[in-house]
Structures are given as structure tokens and as C-alpha cells.
Protein backbone atom coordinates (compact mmCIF):
# COMPACT_ATOMS: atom_id res chain seq x y z
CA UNK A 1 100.26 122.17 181.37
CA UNK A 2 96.95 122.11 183.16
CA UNK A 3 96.74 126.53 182.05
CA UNK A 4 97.50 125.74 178.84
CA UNK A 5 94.41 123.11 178.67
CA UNK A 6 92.19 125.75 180.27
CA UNK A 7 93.58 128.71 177.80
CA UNK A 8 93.01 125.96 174.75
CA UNK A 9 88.95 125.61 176.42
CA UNK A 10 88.63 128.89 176.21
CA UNK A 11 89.80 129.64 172.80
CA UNK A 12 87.21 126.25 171.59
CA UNK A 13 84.36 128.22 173.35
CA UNK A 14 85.37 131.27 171.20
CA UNK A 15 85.44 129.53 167.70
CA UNK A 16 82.14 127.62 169.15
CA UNK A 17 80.52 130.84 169.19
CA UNK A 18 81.80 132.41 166.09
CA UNK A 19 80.92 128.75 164.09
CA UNK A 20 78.04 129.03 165.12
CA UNK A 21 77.91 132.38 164.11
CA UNK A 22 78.68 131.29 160.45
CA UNK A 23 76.78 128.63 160.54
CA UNK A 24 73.25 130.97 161.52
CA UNK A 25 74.21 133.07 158.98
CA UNK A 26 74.69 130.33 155.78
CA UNK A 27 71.73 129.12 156.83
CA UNK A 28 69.61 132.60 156.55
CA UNK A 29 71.50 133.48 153.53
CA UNK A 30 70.05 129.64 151.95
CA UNK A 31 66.84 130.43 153.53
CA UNK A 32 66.91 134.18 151.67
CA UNK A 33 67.74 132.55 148.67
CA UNK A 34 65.37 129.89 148.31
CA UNK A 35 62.75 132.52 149.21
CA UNK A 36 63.51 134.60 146.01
């Protein structure tokens, strides 16, 4: 149980940091397009 908890952290951490990756890039694609 308790290395299925840590495997499930990790995998959060991983879709924290690709979210975040989407998220950065909506957000310069919004800025881009306001800017034109």
C-alpha cells in the first residue's frame, strides 16, 4: 500500500509539471494573440 502511495506522488509530480507546462504555454499563446 504505502509503494503504491509513493508511485501515485510521483506520477502527480509528473502531470504537475506537464500542467504546468500547458498552462505556460495557453497563456503565451493568449498573450501572442492579444498582441496581434
Amino acid at each position: 500500500m504505502k509503494k503504491k502511495m509513493h508511485t501515485r506522488k510521483k506520477m502527480d509530480k509528473k502531470m504537475d509539471k506537464k500542467m504546468k507546462l500547458k498552462l505556460a504555454v495557453v497563456k503565451e499563446n493568449e498573450s501572442e494573440e492579444k498582441g496581434f
